[in-house]
N, C-alpha and C. Protein backbone atom coordinates (compact mmCIF):
# COMPACT_ATOMS: atom_id res chain seq x y z
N UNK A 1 28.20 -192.93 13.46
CA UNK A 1 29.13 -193.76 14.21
C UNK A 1 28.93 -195.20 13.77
N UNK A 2 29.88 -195.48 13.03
CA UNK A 2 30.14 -197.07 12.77
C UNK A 2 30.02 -198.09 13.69
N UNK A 3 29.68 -199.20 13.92
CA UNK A 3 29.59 -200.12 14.61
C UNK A 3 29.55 -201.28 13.81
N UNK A 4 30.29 -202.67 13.97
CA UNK A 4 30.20 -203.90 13.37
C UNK A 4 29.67 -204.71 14.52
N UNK A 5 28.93 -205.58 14.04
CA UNK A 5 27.83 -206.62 14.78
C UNK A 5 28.05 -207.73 14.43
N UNK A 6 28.89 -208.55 15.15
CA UNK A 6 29.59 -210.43 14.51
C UNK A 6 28.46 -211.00 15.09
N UNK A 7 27.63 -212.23 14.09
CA UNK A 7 26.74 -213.37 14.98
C UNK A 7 27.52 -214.22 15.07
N UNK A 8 27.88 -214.74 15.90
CA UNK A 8 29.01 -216.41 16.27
C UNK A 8 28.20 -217.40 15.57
N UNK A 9 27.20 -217.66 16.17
CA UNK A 9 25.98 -219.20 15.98
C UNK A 9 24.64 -218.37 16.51
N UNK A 10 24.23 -217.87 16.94
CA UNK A 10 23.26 -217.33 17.33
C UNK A 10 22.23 -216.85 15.62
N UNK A 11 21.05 -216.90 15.67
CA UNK A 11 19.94 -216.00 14.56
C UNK A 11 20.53 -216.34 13.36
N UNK A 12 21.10 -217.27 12.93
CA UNK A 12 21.32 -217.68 11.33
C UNK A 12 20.27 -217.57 10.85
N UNK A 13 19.21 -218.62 11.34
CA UNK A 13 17.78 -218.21 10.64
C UNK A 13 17.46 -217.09 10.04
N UNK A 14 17.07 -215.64 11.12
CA UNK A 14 17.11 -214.64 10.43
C UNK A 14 18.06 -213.46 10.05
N UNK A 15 19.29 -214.44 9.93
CA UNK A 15 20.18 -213.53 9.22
C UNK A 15 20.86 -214.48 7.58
N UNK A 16 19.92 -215.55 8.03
CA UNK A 16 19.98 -215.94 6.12
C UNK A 16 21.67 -216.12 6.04
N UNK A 17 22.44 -217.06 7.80
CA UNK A 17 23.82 -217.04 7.84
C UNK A 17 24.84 -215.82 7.36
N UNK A 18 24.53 -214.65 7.29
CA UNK A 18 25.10 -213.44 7.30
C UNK A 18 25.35 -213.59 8.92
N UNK A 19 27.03 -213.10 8.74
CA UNK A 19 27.72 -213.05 9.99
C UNK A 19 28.24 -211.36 10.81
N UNK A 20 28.32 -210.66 9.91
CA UNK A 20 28.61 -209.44 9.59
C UNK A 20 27.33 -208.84 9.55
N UNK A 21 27.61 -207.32 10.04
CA UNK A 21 26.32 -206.16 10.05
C UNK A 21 27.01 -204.63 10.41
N UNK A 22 26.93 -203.68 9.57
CA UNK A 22 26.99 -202.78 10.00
C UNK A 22 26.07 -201.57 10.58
N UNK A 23 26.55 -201.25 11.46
CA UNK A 23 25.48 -200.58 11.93
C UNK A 23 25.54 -198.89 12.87
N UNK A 24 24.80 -198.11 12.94
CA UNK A 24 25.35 -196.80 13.86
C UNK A 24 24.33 -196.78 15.13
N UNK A 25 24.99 -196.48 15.77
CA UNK A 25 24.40 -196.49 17.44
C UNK A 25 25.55 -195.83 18.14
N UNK A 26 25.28 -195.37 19.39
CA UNK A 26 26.28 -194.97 20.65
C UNK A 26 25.80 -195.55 21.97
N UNK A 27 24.65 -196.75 21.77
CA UNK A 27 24.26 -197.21 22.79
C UNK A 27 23.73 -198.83 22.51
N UNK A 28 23.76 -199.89 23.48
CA UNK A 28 23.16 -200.90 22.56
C UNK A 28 22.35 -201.11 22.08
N UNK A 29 20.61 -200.06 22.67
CA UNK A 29 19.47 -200.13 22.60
C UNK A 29 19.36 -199.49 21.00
N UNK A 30 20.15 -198.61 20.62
CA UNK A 30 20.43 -198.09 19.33
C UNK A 30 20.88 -198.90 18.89
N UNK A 31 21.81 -199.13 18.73
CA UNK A 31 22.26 -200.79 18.21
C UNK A 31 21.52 -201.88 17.39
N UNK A 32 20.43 -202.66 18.67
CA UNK A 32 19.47 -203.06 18.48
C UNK A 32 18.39 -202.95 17.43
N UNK A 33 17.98 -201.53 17.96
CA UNK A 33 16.94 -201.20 16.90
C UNK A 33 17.33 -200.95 15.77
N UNK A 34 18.66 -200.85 15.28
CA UNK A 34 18.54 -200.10 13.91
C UNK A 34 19.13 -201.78 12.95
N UNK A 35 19.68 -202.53 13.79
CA UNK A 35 19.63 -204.48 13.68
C UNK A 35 18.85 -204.73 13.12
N UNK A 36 17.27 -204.66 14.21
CA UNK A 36 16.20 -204.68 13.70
C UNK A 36 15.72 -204.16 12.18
N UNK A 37 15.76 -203.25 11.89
CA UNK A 37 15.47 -202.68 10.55
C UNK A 37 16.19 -204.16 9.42
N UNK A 38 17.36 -204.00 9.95
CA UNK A 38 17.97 -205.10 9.11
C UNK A 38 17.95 -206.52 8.96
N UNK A 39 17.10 -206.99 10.14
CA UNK A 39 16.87 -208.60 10.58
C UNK A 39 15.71 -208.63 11.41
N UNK A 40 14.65 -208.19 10.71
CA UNK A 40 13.43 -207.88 11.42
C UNK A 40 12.89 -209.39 12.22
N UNK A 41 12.50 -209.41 13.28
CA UNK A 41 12.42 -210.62 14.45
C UNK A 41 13.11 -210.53 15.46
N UNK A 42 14.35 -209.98 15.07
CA UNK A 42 15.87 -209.92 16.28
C UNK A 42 15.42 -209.61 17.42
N UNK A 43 15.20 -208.59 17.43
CA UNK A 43 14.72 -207.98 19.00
C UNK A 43 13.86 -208.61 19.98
N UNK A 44 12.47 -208.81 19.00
CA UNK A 44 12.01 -210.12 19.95
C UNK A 44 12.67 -211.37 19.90
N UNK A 45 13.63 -211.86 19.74
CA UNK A 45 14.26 -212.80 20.43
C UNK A 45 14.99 -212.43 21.08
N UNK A 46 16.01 -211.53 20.95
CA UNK A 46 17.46 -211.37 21.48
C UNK A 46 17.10 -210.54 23.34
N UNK A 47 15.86 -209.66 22.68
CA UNK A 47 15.16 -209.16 24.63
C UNK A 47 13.98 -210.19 25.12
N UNK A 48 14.37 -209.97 26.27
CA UNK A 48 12.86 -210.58 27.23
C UNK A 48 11.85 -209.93 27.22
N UNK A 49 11.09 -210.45 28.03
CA UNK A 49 9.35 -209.97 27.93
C UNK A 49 9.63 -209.00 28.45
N UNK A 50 10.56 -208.81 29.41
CA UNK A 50 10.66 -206.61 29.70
C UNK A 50 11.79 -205.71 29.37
N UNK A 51 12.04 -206.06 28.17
CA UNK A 51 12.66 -205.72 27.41
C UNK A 51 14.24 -205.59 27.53
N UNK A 52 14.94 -206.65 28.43
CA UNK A 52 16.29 -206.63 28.57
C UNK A 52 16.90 -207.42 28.23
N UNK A 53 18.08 -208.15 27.79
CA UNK A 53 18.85 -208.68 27.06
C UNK A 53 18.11 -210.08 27.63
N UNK A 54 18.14 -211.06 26.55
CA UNK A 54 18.03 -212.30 27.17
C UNK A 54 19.09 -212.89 27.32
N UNK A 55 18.69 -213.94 28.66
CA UNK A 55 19.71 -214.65 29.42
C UNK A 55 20.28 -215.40 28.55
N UNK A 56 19.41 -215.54 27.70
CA UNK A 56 20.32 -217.14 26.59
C UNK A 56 21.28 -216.86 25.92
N UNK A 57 21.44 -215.40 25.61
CA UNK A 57 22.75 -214.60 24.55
C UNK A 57 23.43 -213.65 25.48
N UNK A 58 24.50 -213.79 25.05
CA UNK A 58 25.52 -212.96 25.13
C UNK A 58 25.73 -212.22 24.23
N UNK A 59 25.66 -210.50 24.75
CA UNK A 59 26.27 -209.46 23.84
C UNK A 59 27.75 -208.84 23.94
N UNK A 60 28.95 -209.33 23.75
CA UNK A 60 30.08 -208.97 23.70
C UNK A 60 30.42 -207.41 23.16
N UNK A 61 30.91 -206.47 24.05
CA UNK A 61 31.45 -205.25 23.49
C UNK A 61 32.96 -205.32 23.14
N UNK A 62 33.37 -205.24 22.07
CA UNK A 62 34.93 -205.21 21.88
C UNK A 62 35.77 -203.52 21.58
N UNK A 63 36.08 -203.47 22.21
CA UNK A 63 36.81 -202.19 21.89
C UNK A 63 38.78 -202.31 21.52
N UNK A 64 39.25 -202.53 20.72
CA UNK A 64 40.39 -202.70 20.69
C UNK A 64 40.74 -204.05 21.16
N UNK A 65 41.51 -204.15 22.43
CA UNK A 65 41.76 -205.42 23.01
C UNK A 65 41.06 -206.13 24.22
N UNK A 66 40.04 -205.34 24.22
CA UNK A 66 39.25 -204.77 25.54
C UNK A 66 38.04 -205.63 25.30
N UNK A 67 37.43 -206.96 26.13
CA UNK A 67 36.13 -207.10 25.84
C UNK A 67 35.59 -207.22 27.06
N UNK A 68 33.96 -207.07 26.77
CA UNK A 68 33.57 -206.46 27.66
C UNK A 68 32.06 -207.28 27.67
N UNK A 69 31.29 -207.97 28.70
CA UNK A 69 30.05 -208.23 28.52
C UNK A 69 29.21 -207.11 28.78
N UNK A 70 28.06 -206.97 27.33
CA UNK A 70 27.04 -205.69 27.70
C UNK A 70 25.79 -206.42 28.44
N UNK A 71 25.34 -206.19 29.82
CA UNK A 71 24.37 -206.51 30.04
C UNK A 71 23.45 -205.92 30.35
N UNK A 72 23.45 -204.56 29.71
CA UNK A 72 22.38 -203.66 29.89
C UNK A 72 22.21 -202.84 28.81
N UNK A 73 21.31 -202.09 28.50
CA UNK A 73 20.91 -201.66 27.06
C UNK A 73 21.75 -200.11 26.88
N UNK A 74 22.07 -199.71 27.83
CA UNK A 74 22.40 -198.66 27.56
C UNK A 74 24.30 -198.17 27.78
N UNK A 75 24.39 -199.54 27.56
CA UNK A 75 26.08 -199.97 27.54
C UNK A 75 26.39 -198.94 26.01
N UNK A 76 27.52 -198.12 26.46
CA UNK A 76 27.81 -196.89 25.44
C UNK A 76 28.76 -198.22 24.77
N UNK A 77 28.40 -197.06 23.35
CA UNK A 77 29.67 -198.32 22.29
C UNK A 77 30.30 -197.07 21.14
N UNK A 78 31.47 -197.52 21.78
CA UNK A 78 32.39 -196.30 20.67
C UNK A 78 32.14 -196.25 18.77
N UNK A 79 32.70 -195.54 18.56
CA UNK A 79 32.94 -195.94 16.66
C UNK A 79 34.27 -196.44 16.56
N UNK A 80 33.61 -197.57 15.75
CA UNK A 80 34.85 -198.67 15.04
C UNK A 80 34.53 -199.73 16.35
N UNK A 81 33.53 -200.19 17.21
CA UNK A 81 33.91 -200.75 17.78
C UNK A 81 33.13 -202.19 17.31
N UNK A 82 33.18 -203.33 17.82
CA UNK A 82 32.32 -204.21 17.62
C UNK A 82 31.32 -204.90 18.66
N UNK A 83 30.45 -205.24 18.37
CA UNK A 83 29.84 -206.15 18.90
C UNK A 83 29.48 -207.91 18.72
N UNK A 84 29.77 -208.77 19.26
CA UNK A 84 29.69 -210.28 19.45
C UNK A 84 28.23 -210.81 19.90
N UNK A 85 27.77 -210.93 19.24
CA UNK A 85 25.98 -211.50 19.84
C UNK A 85 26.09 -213.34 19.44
N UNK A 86 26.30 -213.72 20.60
CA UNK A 86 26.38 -215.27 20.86
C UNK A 86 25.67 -216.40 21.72
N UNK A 87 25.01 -217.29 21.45
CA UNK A 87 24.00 -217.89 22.19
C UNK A 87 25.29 -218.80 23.64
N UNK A 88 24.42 -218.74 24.75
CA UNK A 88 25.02 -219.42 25.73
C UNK A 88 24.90 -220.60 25.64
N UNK A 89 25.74 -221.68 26.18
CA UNK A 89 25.74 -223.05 25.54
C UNK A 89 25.63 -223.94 27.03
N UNK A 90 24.59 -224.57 27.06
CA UNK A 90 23.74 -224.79 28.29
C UNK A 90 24.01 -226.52 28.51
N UNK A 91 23.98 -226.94 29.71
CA UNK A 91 23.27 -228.65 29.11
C UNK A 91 24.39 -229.61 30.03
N UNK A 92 24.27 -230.84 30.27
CA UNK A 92 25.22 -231.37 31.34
C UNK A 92 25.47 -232.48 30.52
């Protein structure tokens, strides 16, 4: 199962500004890990110390016209669908 993974601004560092990722999962935690393989560090940044999405990013599920915030790891993700991993933009 196909999956595309867009970084907006978020992990340039360790994605060496690669914006694009393909990847197979049916869940985000699959997702994730197999990211990992490909941008080894990700995970420890992108989860918290107990292992759930951190507050600072946003993981966008897109399905067609449909988006969707994933805020839990086990947010199902179709084939062909995408994912948006984007830092929250904080500050007064």
């Amino acid at each position: 199962m196909a999956v595309t993974v867009r970084f907006l601004t978020a992990f340039q560092d360790l994605t060496l500004s690669k914006k694009l990722f393909l990847v197979e999962g049916k869940r985000l935690d699959q997702i994730i890990d197999e990211l990992e393989t490909q941008i080894p560090g990700l995970k420890e940044k992108l989860l918290d110390s107990e292992g759930k999405p951190h507050p600072a990013y946003q993981m966008i599920h897109v399905k067609g016209n449909i988006q969707e915030l994933c805020s839990k790891l086990d947010c199902p993700i179709g084939d062909g669908d995408e994912i948006v991993i984007t830092s929250l933009i904080s500050g007064g």
